[in-house]
Protein backbone atom coordinates (compact mmCIF):
# COMPACT_ATOMS: atom_id res chain seq x y z
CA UNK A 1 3.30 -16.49 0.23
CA UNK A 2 3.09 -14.82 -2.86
CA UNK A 3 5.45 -12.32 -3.73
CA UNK A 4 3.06 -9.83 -5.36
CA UNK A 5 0.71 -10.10 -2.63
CA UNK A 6 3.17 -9.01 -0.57
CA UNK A 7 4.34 -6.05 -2.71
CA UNK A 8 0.71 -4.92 -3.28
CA UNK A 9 0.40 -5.02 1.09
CA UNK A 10 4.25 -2.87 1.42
CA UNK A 11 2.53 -0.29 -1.48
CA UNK A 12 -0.95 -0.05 0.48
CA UNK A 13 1.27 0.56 3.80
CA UNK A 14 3.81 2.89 1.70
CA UNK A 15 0.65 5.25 0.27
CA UNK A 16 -1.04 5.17 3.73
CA UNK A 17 2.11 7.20 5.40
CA UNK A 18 2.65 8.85 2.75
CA UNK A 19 -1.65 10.19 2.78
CA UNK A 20 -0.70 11.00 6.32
CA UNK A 21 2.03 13.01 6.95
CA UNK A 22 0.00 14.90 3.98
CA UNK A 23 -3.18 15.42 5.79
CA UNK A 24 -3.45 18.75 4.33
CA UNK A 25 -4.17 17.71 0.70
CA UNK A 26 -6.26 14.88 1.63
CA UNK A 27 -9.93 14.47 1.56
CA UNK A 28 -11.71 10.98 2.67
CA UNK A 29 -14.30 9.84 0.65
CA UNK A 30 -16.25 7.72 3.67
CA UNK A 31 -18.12 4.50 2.02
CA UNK A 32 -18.39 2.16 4.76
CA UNK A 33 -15.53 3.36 6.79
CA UNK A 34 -13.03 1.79 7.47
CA UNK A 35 -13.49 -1.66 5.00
CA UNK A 36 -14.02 0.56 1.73
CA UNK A 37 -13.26 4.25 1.42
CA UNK A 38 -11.41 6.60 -1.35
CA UNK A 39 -8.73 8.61 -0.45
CA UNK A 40 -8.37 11.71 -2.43
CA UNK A 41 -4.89 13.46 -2.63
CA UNK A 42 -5.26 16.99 -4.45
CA UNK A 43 -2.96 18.43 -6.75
CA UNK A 44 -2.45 21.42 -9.79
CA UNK A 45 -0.79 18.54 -11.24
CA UNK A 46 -1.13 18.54 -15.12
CA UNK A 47 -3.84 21.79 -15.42
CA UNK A 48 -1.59 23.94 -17.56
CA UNK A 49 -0.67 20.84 -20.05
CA UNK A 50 -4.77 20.81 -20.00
CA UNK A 51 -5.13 24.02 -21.14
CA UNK A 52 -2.36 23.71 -23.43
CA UNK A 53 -4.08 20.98 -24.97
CA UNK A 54 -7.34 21.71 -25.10
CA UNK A 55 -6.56 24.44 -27.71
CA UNK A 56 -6.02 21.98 -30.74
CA UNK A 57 -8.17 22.02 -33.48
CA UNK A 58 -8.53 18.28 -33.99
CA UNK A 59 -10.16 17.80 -30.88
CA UNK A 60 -13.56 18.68 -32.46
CA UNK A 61 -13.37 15.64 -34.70
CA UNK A 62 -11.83 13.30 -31.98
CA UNK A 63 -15.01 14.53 -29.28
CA UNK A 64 -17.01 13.27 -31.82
CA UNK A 65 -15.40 9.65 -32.58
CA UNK A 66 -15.56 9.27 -28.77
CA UNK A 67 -18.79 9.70 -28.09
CA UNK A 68 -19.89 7.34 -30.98
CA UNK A 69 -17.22 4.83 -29.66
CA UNK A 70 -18.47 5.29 -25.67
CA UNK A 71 -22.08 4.30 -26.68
CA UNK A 72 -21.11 1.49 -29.06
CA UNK A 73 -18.82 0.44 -25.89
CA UNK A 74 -21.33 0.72 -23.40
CA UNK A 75 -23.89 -1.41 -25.81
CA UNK A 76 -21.13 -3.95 -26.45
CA UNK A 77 -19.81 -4.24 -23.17
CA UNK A 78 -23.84 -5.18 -22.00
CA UNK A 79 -24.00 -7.36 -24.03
CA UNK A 80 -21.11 -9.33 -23.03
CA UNK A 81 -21.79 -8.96 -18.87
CA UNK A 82 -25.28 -10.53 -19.99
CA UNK A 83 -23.98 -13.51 -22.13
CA UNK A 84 -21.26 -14.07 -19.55
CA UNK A 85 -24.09 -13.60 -16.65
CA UNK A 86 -26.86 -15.97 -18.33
CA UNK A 87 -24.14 -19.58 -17.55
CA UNK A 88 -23.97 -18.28 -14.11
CA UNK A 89 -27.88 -18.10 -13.95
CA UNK A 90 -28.77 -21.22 -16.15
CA UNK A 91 -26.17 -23.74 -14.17
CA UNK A 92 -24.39 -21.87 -11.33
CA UNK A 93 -22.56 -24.88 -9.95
CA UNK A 94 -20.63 -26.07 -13.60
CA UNK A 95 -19.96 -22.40 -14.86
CA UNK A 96 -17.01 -20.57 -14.51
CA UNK A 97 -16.77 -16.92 -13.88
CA UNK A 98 -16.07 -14.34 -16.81
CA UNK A 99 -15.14 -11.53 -14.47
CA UNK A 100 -11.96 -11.47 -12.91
CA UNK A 101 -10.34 -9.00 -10.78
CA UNK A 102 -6.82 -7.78 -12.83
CA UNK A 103 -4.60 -8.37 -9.33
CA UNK A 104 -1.04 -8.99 -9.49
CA UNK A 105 -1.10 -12.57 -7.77
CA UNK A 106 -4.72 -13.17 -9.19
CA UNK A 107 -4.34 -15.86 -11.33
CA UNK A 108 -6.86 -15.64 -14.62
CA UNK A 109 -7.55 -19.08 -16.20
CA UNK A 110 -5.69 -18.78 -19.83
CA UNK A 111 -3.24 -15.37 -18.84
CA UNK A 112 -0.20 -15.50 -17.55
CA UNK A 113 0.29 -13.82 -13.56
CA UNK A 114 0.70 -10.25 -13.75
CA UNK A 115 3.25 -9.11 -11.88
CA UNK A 116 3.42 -6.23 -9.38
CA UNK A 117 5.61 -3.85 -11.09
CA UNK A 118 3.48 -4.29 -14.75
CA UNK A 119 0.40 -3.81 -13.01
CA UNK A 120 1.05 -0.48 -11.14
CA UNK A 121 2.71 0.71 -14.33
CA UNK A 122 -0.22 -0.02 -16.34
CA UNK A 123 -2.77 1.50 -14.02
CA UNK A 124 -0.87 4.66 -13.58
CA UNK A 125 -0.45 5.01 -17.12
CA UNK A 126 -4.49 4.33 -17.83
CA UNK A 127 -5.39 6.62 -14.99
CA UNK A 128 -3.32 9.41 -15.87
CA UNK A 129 -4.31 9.28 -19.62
CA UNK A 130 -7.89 8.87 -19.12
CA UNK A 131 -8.32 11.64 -16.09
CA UNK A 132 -5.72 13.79 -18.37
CA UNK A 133 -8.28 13.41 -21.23
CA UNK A 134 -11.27 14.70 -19.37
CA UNK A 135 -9.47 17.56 -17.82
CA UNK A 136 -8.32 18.83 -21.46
CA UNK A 137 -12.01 18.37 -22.91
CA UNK A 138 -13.34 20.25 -19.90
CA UNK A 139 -10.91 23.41 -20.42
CA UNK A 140 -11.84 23.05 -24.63
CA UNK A 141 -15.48 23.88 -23.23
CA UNK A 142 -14.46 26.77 -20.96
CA UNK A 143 -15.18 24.51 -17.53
CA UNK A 144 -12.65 25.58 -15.21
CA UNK A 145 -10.67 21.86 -13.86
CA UNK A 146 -10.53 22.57 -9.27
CA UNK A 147 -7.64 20.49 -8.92
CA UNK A 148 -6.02 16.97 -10.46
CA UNK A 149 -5.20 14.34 -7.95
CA UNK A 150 -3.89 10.86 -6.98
CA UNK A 151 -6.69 8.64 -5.52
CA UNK A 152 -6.59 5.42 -3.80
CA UNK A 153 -9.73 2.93 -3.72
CA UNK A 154 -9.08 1.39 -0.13
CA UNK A 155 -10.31 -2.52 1.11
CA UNK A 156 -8.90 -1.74 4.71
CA UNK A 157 -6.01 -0.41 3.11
CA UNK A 158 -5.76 2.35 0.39
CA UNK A 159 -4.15 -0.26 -2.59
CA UNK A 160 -5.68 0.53 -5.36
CA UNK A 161 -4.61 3.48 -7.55
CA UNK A 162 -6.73 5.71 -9.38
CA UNK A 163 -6.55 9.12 -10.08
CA UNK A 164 -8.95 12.10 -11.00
CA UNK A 165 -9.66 15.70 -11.93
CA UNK A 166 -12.04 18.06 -10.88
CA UNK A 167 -13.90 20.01 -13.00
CA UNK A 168 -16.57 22.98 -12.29
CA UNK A 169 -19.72 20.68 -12.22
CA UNK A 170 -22.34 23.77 -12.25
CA UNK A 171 -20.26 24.77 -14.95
CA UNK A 172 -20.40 21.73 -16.63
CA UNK A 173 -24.00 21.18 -16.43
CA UNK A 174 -24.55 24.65 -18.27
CA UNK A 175 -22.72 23.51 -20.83
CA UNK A 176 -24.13 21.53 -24.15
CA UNK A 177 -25.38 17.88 -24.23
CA UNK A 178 -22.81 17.26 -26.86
CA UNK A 179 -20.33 19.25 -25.02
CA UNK A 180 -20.83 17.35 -21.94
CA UNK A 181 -20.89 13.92 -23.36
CA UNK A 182 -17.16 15.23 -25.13
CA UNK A 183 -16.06 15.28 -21.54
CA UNK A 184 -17.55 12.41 -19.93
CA UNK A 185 -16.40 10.24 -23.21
CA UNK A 186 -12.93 11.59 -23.32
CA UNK A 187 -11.64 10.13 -20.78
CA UNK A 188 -12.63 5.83 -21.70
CA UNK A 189 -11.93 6.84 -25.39
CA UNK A 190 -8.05 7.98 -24.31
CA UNK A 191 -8.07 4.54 -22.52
C-alpha cells in the first residue's frame, strides 16, 4: 500500500476527532451527506493582522493589478480547460486526461509523486495566504470579517484542507463594483 495514502487516511481520521471533541466551533456544510460535505471550524484567527494590514497604502495599486490579472486568468485558464477538453471530445478512447487531481500518491504522467508532508505544507500555506488576502481587502473596504477558520472538504472523510474567512456579505454587496472585485480577486492574486 502506498505510504501517502495511508498518511492522507491517519490525517482524515486525526481532523475528524479533533472536529469532534470541538463540536462547539463547528458548523457542517451538508452536500450529499455523508459522501461529500465541508466541515467548517471557526476561529478569530488572523482578524487583527487583517486589520493591521489592510491599512497600507500600496494596496490601492495591488487591488488593481489583481483584478486585471483575475480576468486575464479566468480567460486564460478557459481557454486551456477547452483545448485540453476538445481531445477528450474528438477521440475519447486515445486521449489522455489534462486534469489531474494534485494527491500525494496520485501519480501525474511527467511529475514526480508528491509526497504527504509537501503536499499538506503547500496547501496550508496557499489557503492561509489566499483566505488571509481576502480578509485584509475586506477590512481596507470597511466590511467587517465574522470569523477566519480551518475547513475540511470531506469524500467520507474530512481530508482535504482548506480554509476561509467570513466577511459581512450585506456589507459587502453595498460596497463598490471595483471594491468588491478587490476582494473577490485578492485572494487567487496572493496565490
Amino acid at each position: 500500500m502506498n505510504l501517502d495514502l495511508i498518511l492522507l487516511a491517519v490525517f482524515g481520521v486525526v481532523i475528524l476527532l479533533i472536529l469532534l471533541l470541538n463540536k462547539k466551533n463547528v458548523k457542517v456544510e451538508k452536500i450529499m451527506f455523508p459522501i461529500f460535505y465541508v466541515v467548517m471550524y471557526r476561529t478569530k484567527l488572523g482578524l487583527k493582522l487583517m486589520n493591521k494590514f489592510s491599512k497600507h497604502k500600496i494596496l490601492s495599486f495591488v487591488g488593481i493589478v489583481s483584478i486585471i490579472t483575475g480576468i486575464l486568468g479566468m480567460i486564460i485558464i478557459a481557454i486551456v480547460i477547452i483545448l485540453g477538453a476538445l481531445p477528450i471530445i474528438n477521440n475519447p478512447l486515445e486521449s489522455q486526461s489534462s486534469v489531474y487531481p494534485l494527491l500525494p500518491g496520485v501519480q501525474i504522467p511527467g511529475y514526480p509523486n508528491l509526497s504527504f508532508f509537501h503536499w499538506i505544507i503547500a496547501i496550508t500555506i496557499l489557503a492561509a495566504a489566499h483566505e488571509f488576502a481576502h480578509g485584509v481587502y475586506a477590512r481596507r473596504h470597511n466590511v467587517r470579517v465574522k470569523s477566519s477558520g480551518f475547513a475540511f472538504l470531506a469524500i467520507f472523510l474530512p481530508l482535504l484542507p482548506a480554509a476561509f474567512v467570513e466577511p459581512d456579505e450585506k456589507k459587502l454587496l453595498k460596497r463598490s463594483p471595483k471594491a468588491q472585485l478587490e476582494v473577490f480577486s485578492a485572494g487567487p492574486f496572493a496565490n
